[in-house]
Protein backbone atom coordinates (compact mmCIF):
# COMPACT_ATOMS: atom_id res chain seq x y z
CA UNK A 1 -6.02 77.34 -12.66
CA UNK A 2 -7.50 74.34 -14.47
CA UNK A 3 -7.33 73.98 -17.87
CA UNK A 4 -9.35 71.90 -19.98
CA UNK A 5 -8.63 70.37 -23.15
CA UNK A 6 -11.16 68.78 -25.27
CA UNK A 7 -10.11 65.77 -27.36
CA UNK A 8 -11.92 66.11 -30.87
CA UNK A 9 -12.15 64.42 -34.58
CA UNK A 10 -15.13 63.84 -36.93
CA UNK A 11 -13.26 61.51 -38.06
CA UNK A 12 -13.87 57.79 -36.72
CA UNK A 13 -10.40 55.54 -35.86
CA UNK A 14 -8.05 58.11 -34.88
CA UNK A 15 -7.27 56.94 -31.47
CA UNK A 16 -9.25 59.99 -29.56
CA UNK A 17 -10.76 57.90 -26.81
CA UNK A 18 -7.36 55.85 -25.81
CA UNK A 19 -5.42 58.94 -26.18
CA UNK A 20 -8.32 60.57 -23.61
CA UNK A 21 -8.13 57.49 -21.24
CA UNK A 22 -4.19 57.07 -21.42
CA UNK A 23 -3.18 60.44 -21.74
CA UNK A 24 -5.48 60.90 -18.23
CA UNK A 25 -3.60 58.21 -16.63
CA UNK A 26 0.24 59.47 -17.99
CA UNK A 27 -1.03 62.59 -16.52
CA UNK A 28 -2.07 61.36 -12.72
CA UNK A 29 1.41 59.81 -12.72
CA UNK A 30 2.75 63.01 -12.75
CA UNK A 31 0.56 63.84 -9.49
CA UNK A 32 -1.71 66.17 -10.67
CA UNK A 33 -5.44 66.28 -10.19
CA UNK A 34 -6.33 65.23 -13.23
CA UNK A 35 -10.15 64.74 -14.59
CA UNK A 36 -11.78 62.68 -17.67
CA UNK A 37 -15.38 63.50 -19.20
CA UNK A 38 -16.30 60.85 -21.39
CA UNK A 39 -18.78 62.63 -23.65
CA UNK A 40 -19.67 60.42 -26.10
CA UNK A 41 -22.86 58.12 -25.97
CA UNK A 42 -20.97 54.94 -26.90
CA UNK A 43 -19.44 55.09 -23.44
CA UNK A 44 -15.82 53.60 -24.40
CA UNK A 45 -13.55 55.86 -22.82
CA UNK A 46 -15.49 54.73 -19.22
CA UNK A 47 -15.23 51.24 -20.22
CA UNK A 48 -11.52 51.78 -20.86
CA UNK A 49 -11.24 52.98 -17.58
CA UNK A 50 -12.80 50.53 -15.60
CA UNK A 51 -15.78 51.51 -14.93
CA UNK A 52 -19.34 50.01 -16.05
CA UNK A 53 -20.93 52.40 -18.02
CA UNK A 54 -24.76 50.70 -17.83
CA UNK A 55 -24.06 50.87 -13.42
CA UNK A 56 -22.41 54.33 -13.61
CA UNK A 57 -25.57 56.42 -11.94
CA UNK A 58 -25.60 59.65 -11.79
CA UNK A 59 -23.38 59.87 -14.87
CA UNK A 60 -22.44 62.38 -17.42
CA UNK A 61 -26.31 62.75 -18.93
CA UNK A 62 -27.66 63.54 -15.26
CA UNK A 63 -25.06 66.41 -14.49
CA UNK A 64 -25.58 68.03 -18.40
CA UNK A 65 -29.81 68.04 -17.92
CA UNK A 66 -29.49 69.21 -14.03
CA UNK A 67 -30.58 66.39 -13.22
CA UNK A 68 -27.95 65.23 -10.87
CA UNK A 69 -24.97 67.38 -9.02
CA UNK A 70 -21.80 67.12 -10.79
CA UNK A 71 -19.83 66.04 -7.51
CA UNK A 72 -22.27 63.17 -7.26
CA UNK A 73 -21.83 61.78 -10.72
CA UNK A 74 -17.87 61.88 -10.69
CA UNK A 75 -15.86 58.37 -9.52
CA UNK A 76 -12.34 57.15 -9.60
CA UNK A 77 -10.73 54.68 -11.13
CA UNK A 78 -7.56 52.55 -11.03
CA UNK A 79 -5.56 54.40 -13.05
CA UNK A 80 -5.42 57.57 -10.82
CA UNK A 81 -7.68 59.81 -12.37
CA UNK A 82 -11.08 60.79 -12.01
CA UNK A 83 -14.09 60.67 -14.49
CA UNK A 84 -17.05 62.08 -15.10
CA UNK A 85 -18.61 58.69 -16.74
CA UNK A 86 -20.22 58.96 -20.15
CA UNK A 87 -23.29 56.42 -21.57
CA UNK A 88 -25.90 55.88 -24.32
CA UNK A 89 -28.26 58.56 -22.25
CA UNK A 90 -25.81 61.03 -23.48
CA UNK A 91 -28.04 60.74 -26.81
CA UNK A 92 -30.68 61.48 -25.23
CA UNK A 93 -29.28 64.69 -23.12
CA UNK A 94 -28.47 66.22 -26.52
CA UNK A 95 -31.60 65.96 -27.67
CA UNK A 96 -33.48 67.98 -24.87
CA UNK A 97 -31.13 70.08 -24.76
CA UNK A 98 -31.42 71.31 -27.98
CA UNK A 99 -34.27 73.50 -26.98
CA UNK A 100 -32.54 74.66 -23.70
CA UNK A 101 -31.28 78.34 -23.31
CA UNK A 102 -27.45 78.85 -23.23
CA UNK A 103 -27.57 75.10 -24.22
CA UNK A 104 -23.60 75.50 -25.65
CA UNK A 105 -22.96 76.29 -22.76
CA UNK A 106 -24.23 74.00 -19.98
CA UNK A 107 -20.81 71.62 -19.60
CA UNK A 108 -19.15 74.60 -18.72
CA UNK A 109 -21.15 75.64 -16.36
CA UNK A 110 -21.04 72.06 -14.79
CA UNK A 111 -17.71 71.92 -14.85
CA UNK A 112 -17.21 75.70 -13.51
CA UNK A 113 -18.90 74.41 -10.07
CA UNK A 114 -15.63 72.28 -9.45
CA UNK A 115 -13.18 75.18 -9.32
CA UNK A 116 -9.88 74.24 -9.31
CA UNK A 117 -10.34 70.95 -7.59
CA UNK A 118 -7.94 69.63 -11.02
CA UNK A 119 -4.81 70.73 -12.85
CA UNK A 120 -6.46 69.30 -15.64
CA UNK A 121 -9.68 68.13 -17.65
CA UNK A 122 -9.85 66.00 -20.48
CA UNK A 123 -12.96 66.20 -22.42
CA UNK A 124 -13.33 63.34 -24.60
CA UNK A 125 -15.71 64.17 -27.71
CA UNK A 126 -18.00 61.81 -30.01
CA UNK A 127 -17.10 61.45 -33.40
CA UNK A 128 -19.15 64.18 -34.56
CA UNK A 129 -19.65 68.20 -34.62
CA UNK A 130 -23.00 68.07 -33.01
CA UNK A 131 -24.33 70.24 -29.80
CA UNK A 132 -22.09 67.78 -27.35
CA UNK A 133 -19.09 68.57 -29.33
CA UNK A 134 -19.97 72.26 -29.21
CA UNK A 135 -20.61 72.13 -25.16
CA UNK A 136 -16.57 70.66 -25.14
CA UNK A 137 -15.38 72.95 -27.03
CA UNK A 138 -16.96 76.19 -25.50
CA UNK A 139 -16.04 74.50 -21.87
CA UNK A 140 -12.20 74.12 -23.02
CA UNK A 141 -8.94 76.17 -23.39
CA UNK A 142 -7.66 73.93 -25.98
CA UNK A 143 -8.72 70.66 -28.59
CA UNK A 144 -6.08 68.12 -29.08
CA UNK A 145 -6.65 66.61 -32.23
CA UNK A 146 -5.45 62.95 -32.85
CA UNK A 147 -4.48 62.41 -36.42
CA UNK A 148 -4.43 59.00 -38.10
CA UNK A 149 -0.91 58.62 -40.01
CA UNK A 150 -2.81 56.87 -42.85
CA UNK A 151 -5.16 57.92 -46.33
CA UNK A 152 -7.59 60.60 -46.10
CA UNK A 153 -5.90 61.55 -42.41
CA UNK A 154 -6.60 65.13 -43.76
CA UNK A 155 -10.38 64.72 -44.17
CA UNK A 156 -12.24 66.71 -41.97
CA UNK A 157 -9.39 68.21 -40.20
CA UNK A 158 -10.62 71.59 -42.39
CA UNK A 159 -14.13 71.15 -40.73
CA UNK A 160 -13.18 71.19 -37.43
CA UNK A 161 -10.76 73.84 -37.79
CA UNK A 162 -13.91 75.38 -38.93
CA UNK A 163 -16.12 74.80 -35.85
CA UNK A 164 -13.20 76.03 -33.90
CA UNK A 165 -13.03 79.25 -35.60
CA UNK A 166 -16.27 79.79 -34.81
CA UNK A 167 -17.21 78.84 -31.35
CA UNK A 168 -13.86 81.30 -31.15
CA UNK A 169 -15.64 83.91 -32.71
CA UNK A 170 -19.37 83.28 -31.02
CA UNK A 171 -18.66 81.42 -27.86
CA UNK A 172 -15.06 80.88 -26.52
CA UNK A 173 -12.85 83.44 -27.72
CA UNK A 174 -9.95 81.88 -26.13
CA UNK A 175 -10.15 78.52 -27.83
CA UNK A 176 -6.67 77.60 -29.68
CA UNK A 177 -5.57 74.48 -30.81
CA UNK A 178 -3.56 72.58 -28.54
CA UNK A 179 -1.85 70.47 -30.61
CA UNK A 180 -2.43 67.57 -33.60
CA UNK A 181 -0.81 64.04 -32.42
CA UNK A 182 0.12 61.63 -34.98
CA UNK A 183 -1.21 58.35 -34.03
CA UNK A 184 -1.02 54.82 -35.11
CA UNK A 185 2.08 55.59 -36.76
CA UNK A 186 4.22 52.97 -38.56
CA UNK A 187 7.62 53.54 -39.35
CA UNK A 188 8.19 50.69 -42.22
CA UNK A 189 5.16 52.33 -44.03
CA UNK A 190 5.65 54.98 -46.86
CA UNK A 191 1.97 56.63 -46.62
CA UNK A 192 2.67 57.12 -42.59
CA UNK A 193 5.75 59.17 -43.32
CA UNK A 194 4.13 61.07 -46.35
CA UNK A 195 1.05 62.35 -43.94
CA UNK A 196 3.42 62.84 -41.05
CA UNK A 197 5.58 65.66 -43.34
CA UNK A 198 2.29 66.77 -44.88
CA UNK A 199 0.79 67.04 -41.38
CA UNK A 200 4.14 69.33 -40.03
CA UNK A 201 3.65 70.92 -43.52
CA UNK A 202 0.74 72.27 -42.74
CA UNK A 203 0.46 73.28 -39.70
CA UNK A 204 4.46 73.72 -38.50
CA UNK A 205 4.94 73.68 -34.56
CA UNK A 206 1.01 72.56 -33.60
CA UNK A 207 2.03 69.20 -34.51
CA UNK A 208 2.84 67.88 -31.37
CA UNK A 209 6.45 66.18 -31.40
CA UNK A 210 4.89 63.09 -29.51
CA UNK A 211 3.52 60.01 -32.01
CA UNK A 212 1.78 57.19 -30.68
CA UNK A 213 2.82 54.38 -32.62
CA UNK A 214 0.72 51.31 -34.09
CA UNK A 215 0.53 48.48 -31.07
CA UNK A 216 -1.61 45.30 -30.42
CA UNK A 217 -0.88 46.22 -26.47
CA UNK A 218 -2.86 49.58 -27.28
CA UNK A 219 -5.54 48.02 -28.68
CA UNK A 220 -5.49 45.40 -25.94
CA UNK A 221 -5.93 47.62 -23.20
CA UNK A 222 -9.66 48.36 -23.44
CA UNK A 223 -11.11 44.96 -23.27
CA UNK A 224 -9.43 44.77 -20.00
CA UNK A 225 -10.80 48.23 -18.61
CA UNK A 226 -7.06 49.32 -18.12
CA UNK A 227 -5.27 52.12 -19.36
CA UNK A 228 -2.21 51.20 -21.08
CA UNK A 229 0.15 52.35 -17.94
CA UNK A 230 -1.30 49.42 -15.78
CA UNK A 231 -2.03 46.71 -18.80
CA UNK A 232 1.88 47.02 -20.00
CA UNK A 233 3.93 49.35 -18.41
CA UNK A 234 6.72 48.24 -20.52
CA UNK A 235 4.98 48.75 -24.04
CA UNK A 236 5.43 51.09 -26.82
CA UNK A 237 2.33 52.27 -26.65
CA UNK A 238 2.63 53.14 -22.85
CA UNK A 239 6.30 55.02 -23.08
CA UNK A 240 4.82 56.89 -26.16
CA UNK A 241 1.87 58.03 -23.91
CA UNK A 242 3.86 59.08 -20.59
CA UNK A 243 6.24 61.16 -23.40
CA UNK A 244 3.10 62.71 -24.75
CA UNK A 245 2.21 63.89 -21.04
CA UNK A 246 5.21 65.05 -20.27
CA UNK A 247 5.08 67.44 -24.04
CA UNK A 248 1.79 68.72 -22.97
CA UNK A 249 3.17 69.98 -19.67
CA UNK A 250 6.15 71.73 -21.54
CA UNK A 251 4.19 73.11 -23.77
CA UNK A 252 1.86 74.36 -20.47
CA UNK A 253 4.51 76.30 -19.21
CA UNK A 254 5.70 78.00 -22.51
CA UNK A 255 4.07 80.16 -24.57
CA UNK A 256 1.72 79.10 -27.17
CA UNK A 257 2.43 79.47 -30.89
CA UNK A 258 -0.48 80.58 -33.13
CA UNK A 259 -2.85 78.79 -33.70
CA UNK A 260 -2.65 77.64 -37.71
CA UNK A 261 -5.65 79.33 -39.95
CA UNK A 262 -8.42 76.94 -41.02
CA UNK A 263 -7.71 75.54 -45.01
């Protein structure tokens, strides 16, 4: 069965697309089938992959407004995985469909025509709780939620466990969190140790034993349309992401703890 895992913060600078785009690629090393939706408007988790997002037709905006069969709008890219590419007409999708019926609901019925042609789909989300946001969360099993081990980390982390509670309640009862990941940590630095406990604190074993540490190859990656397997292998930044794969697979196969209560 597929499951599907929507990668979601409010909150800007938290690493959510290049966890998306290299947690994808640590994924297809592991040979599975493994899907990215890039689902915000600003397009960067396709340019991280490769792949133009202004010459990506159909793409993610055609398959939401019916416009375009989901098969159709889906290419691959270097790094092994697939993707569903996202663009600046996603703006525009969200708009019409705000008057559509079952309009919360229309990725997952896109993504319901592909069976289980993946192990797994990654959902990346724009920076916001709007209707897109919504569609990814009512498509997915689980939302990953990248934490930035700096000030004010905790801001808006008690929103979104809000919106989660309730498309649990209204629209996805199954919805649980999959996990928070610590990212651009720094080990020489006070505050990043201070909202790391606060963070395990919190919410105990959801915090995903994984951290993606702070590295210039990380942020390097993107410019070059790679993810950070194929731009340096050898990197920090790359070891931290295969490790992070190979947590979410463990954590696959053994039973979920609960998830933690919104504060």
């Amino acid at each position: 069965m597929t499951r599907i895992i929507a990668i979601a913060n409010q909150k800007g600078c938290v690493c959510k697309t290049t966890t998306a785009v290299n947690l994808a690629a640590a994924l297809a090393e592991t040979k599975r089938r493994i899907l990215l939706v890039d689902l915000d408007a600003q397009g960067n988790a396709t340019m991280a992959s490769g792949i133009d997002k202004r010459a990506a037709k159909p793409n993610g905006c055609d398959v939401l407004l019916e416009e375009a069969p989901i098969e159709r709008a889906i290419v691959a890219t270097e790094g092994g995985f697939d993707l569903l590419p996202g663009s600046l007409d996603l703006t525009a999708a969200e708009l019409k469909l705000m008057d559509a019926l079952a309009r919360e609901s229309r990725l997952k019925e896109q993504l319901a025509k592909l069976g289980d042609r993946y192990h797994t789909i990654l959902i990346d989300c724009p920076p916001t709780l709007h209707l897109l946001t919504i569609n990814a969360l009512t498509a997915a099993h689980g939302v990953l939620i990248p934490v930035q081990c700096e000030y004010f980390a905790l801001e808006g982390l008690s929103s979104l466990l809000d919106t989660i509670k309730a498309v649990r309640q209204r629209l996805n009862p199954k919805l649980e969190v999959e996990g928070l990941l610590r990212t651009m940590y720094d080990v020489r630095n006070n505050l990043g140790n201070e909202v790391s406990s606060q963070l395990t604190k919190h919410f105990g074993e959801k915090v995903l034993r994984s951290i993606i540490p702070r590295n210039i190859r990380l942020a390097e990656a993107p410019s070059h349309g790679k993810p950070i397997n194929l731009y340096d292998r050898e990197s920090r930044g790359a070891i931290a992401y295969l490790g992070l794969a190979g947590e979410m697979l463990r954590r696959e196969r053994a039973p979920a703890p609960a998830s933690p209560a919104p504060h």
